[in-house]
C-alpha atoms as a PDB file:
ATOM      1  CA  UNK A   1       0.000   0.000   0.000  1.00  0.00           C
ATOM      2  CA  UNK A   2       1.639   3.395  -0.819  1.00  0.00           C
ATOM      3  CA  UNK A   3       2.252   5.714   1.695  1.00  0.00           C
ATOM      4  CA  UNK A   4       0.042   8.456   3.491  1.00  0.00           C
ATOM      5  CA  UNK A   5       2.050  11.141   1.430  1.00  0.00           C
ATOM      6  CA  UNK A   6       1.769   9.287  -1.588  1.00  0.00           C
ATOM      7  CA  UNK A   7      -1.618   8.678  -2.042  1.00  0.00           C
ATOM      8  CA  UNK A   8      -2.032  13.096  -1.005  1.00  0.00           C
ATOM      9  CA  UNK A   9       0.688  13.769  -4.086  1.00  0.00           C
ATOM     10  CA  UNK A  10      -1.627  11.653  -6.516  1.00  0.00           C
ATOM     11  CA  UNK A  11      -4.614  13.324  -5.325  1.00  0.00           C
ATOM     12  CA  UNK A  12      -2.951  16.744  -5.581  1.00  0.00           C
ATOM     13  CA  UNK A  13      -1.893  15.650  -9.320  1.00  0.00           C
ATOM     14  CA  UNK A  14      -5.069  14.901 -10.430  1.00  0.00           C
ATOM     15  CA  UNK A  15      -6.540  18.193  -8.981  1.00  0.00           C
ATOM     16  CA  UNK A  16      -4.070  20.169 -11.120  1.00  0.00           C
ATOM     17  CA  UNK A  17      -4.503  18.010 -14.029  1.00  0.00           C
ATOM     18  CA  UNK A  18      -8.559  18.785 -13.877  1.00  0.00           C
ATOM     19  CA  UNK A  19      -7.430  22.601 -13.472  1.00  0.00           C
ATOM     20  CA  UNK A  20      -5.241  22.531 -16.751  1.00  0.00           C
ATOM     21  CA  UNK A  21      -8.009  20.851 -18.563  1.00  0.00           C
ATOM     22  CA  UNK A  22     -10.034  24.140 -17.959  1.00  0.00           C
ATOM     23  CA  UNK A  23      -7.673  26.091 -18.442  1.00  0.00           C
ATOM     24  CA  UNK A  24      -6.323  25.127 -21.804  1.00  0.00           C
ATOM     25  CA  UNK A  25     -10.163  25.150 -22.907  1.00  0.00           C
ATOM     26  CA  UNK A  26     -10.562  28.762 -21.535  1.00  0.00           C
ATOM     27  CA  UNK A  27      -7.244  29.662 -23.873  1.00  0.00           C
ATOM     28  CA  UNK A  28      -8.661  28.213 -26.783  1.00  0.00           C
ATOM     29  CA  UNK A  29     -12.106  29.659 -26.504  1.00  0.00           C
ATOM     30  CA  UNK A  30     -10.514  32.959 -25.959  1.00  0.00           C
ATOM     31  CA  UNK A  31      -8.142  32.613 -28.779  1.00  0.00           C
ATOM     32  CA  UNK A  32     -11.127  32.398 -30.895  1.00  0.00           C
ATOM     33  CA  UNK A  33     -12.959  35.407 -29.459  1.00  0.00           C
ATOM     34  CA  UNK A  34     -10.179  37.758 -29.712  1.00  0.00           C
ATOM     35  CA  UNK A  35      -9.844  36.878 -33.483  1.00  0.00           C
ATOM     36  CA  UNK A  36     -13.831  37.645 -33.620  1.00  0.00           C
ATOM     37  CA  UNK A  37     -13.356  41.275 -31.857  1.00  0.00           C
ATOM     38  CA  UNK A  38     -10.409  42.196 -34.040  1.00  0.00           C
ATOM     39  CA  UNK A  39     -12.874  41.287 -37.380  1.00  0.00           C
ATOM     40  CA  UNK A  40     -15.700  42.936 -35.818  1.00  0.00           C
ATOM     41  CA  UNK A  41     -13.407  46.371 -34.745  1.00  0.00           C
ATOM     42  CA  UNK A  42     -11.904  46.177 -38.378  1.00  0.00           C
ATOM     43  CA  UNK A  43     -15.757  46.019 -39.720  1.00  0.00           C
ATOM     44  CA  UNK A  44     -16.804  49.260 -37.546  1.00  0.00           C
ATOM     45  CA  UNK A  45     -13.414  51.383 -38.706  1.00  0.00           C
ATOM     46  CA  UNK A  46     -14.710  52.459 -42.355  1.00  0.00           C
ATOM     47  CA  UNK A  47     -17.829  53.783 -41.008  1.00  0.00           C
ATOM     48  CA  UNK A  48     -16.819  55.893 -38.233  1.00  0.00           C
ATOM     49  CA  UNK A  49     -13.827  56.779 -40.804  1.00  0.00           C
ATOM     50  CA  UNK A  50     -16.382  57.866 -43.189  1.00  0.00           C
ATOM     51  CA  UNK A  51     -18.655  59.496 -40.722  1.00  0.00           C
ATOM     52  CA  UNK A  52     -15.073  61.501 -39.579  1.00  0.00           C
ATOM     53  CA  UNK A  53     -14.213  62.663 -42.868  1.00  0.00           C
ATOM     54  CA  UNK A  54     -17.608  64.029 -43.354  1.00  0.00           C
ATOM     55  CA  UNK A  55     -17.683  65.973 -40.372  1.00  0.00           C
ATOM     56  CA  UNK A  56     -13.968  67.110 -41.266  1.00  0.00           C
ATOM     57  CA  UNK A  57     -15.712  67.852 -44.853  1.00  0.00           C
ATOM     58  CA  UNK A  58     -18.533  69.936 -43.440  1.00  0.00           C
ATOM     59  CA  UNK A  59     -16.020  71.410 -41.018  1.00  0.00           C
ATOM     60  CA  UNK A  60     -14.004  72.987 -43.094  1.00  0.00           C
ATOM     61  CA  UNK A  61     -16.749  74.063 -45.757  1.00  0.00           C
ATOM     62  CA  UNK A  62     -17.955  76.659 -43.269  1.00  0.00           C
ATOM     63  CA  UNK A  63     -19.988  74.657 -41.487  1.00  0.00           C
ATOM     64  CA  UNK A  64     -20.473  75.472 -37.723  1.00  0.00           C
ATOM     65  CA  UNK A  65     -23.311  75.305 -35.264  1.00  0.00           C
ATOM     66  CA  UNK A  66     -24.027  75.587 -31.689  1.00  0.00           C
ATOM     67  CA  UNK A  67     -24.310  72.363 -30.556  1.00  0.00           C
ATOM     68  CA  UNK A  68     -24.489  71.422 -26.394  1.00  0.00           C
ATOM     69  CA  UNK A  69     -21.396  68.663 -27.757  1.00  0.00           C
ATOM     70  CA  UNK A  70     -19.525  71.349 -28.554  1.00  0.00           C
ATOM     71  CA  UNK A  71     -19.919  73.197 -25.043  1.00  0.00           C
ATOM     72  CA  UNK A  72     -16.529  74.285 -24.389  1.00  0.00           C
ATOM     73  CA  UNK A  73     -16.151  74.799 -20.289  1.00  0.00           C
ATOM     74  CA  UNK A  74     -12.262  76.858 -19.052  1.00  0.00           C
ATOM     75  CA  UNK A  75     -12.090  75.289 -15.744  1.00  0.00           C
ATOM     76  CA  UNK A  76     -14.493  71.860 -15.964  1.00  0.00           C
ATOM     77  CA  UNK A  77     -14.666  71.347 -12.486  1.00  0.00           C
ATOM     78  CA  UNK A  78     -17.332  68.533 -12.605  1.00  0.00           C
ATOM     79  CA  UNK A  79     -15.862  65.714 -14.725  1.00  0.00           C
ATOM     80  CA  UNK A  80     -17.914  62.236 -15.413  1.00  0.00           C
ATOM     81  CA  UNK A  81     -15.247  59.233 -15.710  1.00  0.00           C
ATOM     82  CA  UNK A  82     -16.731  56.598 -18.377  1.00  0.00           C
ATOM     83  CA  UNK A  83     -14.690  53.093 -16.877  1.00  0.00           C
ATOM     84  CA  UNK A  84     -14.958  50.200 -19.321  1.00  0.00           C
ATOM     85  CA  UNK A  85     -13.666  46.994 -17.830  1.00  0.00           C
ATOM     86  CA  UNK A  86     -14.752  43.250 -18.141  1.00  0.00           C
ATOM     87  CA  UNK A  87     -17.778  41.399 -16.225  1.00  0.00           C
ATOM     88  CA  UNK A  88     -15.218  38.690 -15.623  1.00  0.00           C
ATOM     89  CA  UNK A  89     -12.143  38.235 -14.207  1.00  0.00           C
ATOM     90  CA  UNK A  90      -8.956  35.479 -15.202  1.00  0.00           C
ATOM     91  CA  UNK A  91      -8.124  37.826 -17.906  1.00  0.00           C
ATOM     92  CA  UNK A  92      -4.645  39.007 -15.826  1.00  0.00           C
ATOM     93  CA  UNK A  93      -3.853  42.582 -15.610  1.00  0.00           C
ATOM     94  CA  UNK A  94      -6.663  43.799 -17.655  1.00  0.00           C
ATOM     95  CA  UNK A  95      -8.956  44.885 -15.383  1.00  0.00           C
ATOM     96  CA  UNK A  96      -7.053  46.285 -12.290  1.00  0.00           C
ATOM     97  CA  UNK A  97      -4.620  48.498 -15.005  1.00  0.00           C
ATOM     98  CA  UNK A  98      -8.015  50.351 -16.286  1.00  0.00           C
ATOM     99  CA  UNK A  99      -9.465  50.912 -12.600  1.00  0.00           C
ATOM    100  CA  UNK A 100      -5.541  51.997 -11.455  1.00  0.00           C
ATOM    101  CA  UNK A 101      -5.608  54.349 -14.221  1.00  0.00           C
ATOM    102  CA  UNK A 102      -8.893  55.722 -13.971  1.00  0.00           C
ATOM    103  CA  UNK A 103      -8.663  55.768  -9.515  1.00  0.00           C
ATOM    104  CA  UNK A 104      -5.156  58.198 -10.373  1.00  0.00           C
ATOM    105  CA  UNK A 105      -7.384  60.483 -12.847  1.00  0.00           C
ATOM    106  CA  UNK A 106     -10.475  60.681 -10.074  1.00  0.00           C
ATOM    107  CA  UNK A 107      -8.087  61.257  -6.663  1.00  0.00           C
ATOM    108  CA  UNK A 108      -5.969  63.756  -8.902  1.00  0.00           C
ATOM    109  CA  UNK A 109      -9.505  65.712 -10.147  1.00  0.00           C
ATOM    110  CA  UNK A 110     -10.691  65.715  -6.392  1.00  0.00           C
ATOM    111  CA  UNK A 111      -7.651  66.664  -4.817  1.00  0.00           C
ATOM    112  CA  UNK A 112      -7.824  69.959  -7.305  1.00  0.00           C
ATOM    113  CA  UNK A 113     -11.379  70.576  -5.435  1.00  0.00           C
ATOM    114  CA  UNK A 114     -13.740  68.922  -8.462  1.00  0.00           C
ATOM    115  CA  UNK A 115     -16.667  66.609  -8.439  1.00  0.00           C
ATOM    116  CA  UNK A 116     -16.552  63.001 -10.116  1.00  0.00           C
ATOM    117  CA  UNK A 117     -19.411  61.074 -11.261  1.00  0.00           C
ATOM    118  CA  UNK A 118     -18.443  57.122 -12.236  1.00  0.00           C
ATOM    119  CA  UNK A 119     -20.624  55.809 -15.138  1.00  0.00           C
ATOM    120  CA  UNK A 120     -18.923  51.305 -14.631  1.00  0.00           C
ATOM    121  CA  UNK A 121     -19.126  49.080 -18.137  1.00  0.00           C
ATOM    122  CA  UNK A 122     -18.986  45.988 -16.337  1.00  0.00           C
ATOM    123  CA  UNK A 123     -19.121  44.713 -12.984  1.00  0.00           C
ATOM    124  CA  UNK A 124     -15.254  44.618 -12.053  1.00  0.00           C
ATOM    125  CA  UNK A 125     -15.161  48.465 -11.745  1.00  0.00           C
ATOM    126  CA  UNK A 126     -18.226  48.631 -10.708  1.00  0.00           C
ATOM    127  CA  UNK A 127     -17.078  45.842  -7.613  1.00  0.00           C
ATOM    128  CA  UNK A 128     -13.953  48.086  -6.848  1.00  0.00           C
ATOM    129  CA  UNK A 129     -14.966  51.423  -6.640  1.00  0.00           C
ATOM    130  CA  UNK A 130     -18.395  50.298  -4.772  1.00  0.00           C
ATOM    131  CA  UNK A 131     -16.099  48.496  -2.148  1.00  0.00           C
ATOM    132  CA  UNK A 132     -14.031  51.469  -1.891  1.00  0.00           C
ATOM    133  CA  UNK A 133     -16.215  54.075  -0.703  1.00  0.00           C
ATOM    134  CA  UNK A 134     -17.077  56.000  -4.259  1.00  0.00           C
ATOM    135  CA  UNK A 135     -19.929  56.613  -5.592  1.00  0.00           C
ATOM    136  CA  UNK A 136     -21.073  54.895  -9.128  1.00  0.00           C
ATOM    137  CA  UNK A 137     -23.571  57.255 -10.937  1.00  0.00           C
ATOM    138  CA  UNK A 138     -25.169  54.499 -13.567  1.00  0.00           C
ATOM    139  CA  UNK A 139     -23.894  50.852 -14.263  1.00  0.00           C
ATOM    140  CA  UNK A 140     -23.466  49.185 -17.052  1.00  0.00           C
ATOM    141  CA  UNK A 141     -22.833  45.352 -17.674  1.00  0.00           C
ATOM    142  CA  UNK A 142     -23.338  41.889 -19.743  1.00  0.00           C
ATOM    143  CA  UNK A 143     -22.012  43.628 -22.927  1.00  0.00           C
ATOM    144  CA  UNK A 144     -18.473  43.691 -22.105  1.00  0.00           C
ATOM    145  CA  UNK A 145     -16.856  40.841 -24.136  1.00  0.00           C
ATOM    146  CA  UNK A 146     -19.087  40.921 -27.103  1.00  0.00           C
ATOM    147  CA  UNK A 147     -20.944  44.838 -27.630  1.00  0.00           C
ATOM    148  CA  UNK A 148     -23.515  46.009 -29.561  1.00  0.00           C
ATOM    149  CA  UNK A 149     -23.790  49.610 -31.630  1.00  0.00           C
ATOM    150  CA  UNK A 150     -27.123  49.603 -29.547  1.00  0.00           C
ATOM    151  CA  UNK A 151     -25.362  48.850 -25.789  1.00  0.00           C
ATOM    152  CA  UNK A 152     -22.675  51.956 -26.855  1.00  0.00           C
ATOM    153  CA  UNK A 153     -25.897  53.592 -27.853  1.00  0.00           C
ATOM    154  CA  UNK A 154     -27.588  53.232 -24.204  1.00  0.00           C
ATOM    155  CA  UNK A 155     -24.442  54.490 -22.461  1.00  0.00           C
ATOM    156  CA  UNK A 156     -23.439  57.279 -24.901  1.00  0.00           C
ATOM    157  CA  UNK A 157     -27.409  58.307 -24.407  1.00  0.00           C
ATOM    158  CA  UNK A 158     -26.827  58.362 -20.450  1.00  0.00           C
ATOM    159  CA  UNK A 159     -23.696  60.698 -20.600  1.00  0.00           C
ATOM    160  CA  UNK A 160     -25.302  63.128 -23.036  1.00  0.00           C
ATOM    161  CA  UNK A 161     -27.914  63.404 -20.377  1.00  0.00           C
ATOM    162  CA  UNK A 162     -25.331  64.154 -17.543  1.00  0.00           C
ATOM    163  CA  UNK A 163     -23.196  66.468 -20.219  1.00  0.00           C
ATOM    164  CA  UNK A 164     -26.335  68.316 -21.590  1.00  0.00           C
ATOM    165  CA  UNK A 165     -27.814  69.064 -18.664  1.00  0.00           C
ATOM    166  CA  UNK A 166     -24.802  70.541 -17.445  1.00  0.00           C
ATOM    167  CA  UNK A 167     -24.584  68.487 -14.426  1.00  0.00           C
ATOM    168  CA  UNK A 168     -21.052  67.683 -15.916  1.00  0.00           C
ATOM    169  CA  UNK A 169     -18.804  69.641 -17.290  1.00  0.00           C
ATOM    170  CA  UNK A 170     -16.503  67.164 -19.018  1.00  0.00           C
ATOM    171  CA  UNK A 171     -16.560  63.365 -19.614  1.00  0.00           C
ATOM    172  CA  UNK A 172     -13.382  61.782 -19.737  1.00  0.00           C
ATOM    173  CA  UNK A 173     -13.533  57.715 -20.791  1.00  0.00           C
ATOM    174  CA  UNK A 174     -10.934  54.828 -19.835  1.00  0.00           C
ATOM    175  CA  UNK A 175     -10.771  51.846 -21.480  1.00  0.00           C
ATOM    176  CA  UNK A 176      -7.888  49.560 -22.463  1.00  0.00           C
ATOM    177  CA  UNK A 177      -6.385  50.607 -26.459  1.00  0.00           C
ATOM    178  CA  UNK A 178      -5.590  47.326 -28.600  1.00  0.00           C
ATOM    179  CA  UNK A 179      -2.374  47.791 -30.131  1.00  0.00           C
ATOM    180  CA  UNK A 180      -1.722  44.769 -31.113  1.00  0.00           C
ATOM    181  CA  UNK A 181      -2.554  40.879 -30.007  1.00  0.00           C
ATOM    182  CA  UNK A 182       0.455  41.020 -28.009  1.00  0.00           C
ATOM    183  CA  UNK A 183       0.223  44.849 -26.962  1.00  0.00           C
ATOM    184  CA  UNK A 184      -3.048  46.457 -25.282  1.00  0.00           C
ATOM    185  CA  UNK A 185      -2.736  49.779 -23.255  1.00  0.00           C
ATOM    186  CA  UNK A 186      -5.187  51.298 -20.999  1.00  0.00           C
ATOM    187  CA  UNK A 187      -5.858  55.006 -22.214  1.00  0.00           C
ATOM    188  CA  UNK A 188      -7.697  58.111 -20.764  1.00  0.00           C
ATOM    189  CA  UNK A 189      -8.987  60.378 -23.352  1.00  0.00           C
ATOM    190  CA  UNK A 190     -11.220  62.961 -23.341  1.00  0.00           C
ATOM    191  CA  UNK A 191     -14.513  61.767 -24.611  1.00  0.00           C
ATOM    192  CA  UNK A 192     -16.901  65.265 -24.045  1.00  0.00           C
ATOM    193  CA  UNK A 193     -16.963  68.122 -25.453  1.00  0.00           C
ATOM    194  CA  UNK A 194     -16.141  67.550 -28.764  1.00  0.00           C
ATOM    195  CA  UNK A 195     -13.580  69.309 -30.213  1.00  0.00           C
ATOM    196  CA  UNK A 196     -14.910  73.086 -32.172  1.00  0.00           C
ATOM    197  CA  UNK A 197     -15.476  72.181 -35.942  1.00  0.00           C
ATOM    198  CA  UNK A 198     -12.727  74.941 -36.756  1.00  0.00           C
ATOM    199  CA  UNK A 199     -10.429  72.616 -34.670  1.00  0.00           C
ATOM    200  CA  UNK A 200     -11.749  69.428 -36.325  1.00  0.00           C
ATOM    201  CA  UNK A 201     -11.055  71.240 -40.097  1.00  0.00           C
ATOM    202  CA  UNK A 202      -7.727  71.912 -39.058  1.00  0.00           C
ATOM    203  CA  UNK A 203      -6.577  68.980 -37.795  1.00  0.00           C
ATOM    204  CA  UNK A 204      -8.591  66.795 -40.046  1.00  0.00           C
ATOM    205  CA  UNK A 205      -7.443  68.360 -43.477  1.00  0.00           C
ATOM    206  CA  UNK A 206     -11.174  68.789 -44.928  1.00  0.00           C
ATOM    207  CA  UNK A 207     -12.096  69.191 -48.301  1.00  0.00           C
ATOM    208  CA  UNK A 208     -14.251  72.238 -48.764  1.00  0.00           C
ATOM    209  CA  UNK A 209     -14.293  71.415 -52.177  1.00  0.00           C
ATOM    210  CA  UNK A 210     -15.355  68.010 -52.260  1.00  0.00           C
ATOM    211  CA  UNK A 211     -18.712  69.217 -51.449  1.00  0.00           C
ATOM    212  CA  UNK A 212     -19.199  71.664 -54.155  1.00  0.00           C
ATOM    213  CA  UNK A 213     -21.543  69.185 -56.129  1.00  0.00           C
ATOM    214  CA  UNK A 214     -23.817  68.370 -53.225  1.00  0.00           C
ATOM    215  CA  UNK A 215     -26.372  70.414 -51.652  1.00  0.00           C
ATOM    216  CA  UNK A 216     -27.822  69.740 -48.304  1.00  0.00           C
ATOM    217  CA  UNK A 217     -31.392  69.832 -46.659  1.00  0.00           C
ATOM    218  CA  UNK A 218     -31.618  71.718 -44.873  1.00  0.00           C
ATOM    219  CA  UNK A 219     -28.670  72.853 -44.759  1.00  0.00           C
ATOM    220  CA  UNK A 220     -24.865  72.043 -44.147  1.00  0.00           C
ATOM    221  CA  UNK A 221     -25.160  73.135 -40.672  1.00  0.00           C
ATOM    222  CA  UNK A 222     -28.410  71.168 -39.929  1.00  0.00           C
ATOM    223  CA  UNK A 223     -26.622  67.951 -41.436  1.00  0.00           C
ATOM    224  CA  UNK A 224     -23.477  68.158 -38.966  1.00  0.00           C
ATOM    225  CA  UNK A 225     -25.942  68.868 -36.451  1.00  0.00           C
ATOM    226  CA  UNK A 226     -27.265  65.769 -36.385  1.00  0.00           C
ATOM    227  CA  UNK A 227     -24.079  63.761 -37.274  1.00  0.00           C
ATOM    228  CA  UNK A 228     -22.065  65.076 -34.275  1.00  0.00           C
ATOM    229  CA  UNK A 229     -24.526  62.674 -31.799  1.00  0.00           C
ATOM    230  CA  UNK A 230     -23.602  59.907 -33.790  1.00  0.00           C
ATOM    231  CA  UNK A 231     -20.001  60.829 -34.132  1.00  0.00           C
ATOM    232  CA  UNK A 232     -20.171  60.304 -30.242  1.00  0.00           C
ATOM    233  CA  UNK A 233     -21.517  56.811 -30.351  1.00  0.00           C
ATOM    234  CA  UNK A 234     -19.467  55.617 -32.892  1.00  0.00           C
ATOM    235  CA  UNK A 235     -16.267  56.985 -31.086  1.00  0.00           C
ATOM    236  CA  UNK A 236     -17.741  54.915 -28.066  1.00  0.00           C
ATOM    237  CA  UNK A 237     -18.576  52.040 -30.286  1.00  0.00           C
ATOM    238  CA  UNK A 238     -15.045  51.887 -31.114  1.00  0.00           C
ATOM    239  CA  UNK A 239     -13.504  51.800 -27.379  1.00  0.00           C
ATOM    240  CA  UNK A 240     -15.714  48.971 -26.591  1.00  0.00           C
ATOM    241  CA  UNK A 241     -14.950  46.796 -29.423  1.00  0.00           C
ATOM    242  CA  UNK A 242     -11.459  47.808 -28.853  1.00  0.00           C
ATOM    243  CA  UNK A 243     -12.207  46.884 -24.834  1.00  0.00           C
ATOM    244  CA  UNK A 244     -13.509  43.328 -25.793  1.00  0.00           C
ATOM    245  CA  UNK A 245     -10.701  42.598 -27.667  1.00  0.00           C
ATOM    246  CA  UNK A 246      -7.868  43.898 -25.082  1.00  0.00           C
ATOM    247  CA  UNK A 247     -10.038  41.849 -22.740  1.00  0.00           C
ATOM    248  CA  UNK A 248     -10.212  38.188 -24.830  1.00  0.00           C
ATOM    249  CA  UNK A 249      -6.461  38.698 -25.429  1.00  0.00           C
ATOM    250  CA  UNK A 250      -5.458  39.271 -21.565  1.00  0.00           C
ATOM    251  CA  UNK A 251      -7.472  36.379 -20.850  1.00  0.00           C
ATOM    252  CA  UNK A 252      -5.816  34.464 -23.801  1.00  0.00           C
ATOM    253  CA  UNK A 253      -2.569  34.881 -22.095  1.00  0.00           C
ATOM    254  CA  UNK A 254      -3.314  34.386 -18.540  1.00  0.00           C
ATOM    255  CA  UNK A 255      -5.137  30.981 -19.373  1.00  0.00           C
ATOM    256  CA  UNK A 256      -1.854  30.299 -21.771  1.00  0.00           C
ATOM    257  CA  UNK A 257       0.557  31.114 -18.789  1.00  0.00           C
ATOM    258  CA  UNK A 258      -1.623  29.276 -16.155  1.00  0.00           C
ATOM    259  CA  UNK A 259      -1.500  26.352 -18.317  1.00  0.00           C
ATOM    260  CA  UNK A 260       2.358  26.359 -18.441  1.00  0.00           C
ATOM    261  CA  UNK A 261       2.138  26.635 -14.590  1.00  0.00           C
ATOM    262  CA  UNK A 262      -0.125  23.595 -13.826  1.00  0.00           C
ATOM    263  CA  UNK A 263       2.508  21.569 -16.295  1.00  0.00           C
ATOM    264  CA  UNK A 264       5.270  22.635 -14.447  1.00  0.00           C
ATOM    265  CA  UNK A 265       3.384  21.984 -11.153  1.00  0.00           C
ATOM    266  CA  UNK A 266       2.323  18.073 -12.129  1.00  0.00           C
ATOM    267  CA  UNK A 267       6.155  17.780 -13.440  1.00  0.00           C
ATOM    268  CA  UNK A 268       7.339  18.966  -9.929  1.00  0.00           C
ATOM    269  CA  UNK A 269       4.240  16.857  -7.664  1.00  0.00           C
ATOM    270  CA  UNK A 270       5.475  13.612 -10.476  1.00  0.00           C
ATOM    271  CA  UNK A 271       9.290  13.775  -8.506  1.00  0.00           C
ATOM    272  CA  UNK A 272       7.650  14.523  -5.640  1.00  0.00           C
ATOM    273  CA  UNK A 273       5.822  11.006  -5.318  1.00  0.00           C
ATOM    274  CA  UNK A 274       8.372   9.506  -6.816  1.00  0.00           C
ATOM    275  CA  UNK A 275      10.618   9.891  -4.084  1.00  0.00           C
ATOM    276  CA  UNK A 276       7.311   9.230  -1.307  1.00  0.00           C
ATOM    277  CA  UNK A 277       7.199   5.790  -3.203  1.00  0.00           C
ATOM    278  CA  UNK A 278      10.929   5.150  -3.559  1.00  0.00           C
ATOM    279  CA  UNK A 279      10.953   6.065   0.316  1.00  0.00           C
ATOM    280  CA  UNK A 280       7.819   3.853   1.192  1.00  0.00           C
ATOM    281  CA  UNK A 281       9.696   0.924  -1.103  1.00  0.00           C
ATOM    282  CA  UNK A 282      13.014   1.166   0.675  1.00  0.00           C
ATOM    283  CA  UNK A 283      10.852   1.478   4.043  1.00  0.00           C
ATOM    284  CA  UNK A 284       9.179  -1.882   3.355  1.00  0.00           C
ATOM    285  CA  UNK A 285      12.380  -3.492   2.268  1.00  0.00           C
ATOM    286  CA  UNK A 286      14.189  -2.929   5.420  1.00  0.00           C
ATOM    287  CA  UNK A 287      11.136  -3.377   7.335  1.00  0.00           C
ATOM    288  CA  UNK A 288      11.699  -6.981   5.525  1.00  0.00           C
ATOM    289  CA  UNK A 289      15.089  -7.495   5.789  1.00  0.00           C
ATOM    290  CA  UNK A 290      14.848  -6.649   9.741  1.00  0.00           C
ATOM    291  CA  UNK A 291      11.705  -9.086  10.251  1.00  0.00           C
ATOM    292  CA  UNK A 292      13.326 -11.522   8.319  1.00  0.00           C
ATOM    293  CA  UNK A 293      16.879 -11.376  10.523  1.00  0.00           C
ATOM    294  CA  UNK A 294      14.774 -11.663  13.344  1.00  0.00           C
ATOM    295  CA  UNK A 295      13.201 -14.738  12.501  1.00  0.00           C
ATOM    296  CA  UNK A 296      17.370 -16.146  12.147  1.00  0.00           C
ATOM    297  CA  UNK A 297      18.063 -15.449  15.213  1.00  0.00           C
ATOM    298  CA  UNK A 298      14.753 -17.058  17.297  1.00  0.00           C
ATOM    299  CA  UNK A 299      15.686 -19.862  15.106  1.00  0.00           C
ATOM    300  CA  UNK A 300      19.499 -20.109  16.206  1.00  0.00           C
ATOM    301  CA  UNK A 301      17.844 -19.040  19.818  1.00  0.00           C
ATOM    302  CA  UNK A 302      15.896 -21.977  19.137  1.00  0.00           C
ATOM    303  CA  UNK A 303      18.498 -24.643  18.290  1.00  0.00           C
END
């Protein structure tokens, strides 16, 4: 029979063996995901790159109007903080880099004297920051890993509400870039007001002349009017696609490196009970070898 520590070693090794089953499945069905968000984010870029280059069209045309988007404050001293994270953890550093980055933005705004209001995407901020004392102005969750133009829709509605109103006077949003597969950043970018359409023509490089054969109902500034609401939800559309993928490759690579581990940790547990058997063999041997010397000597007692 092996020994006590034996039969604990095998029991251990079939625990992590169960664990790297999951594991490796979790890897693979997140290796497929992240190739799904990176189609779907390359399917969104031509229209919000259209929608852009219309806007930088109009811009620099002559267009302006006096839009609430456009609501330029000096000193925004109420700022709304937009925090996309995941629902779910086991994706490694994803989550806790985009609540670290947006906790230094929100003690850095209130140690200047401002007021913060916290609109969560996903339950992870909303967890942290609930725990810690602040205060979470709307939630948002169950979207995180795969979004819809109508979820950005919902939440881009809810901070025009807070930035129209005035009860804000700049919305700043954190989410987590995708660089690359292997390279994902968290960013904090200003998300409200909207740059002035003189600044947009600049920067953009508009062609006022590309609209010389159109003519608009009602009118060039009534067009941009309405496209500058849906210039906001497609820039928000955008950071959550780009979200979702950052957060199916994070979890890609912690399942990949937590994998490795549980190897490394059967390989280790394997030489482990090796030696608990080798000692429990030698222990039985001599326990042999002793009985069997004692039996010699009653017998030469005997004689």
């Amino acid at each position: 029979m092996p020994g006590g520590a034996e039969r604990v070693l095998r029991r251990r090794i079939g625990t992590v063996k169960n664990t790297k089953k999951i594991t490796r499945a979790m890897e693979l069905i997140a290796a497929t995901r992240v190739a799904r968000a990176q189609q779907r984010a390359n399917a969104a870029r031509p229209y919000a790159e259209q929608l852009t280059g219309v806007i930088e069209n109009l811009a620099a045309a002559g267009a302006d109007v006096d839009h609430p988007l456009l609501r330029q404050v000096e000193n925004p001293q109420k700022v709304a903080f937009v925090v996309c994270a995941a629902d779910r953890g086991l994706a490694g550093p994803y989550n806790s880099a985009v609540i670290r980055s947006a906790e230094r933005e929100i003690q850095a705004h209130r140690s200047d004297g401002g007021e913060y209001r916290i609109i969560s995407i996903g339950r992870k901020p909303k967890d942290y920051f609930t725990f810690r004392g602040y205060e979470i102005d709307t939630h948002f969750s169950g979207f995180t890993d795969n979004p819809t133009y109508e979820d950005a829709r919902r939440v881009a509605r809810r901070v025009r509400e807070l930035f129209d109103s005035g009860e804000v006077d700049q919305v700043e949003l954190v989410y987590t870039e995708f660089v690359s597969l292997g390279t994902q950043r968290p960013v904090v970018r200003r998300f409200l007001p909207l740059e002035s359409t003189e600044t947009v023509a600049a920067a953009g490089g508009g062609d006022a002349t590309a609209l010389a054969g159109y003519s608009f109902e009602p009118s060039p500034e009534g067009v941009l009017e309405d496209l500058l609401p849906q210039y906001v939800e497609a820039r928000l559309f955008a950071a959550l696609l780009d979200a979702a993928a950052s957060e199916h490759a994070n979890r890609q690579r912690a399942m990949k490196a937590a994998t490795e581990n549980a190897e490394e940790l059967i390989t280790k547990l394997a030489r482990e009970m090796n030696r608990a058997r080798q000692a429990s063999i030698t222990t039985e041997i001599m326990e042999i070898v002793g009985g069997a010397a004692a039996l010699e000597e009653d017998d030469e007692v005997a004689a």
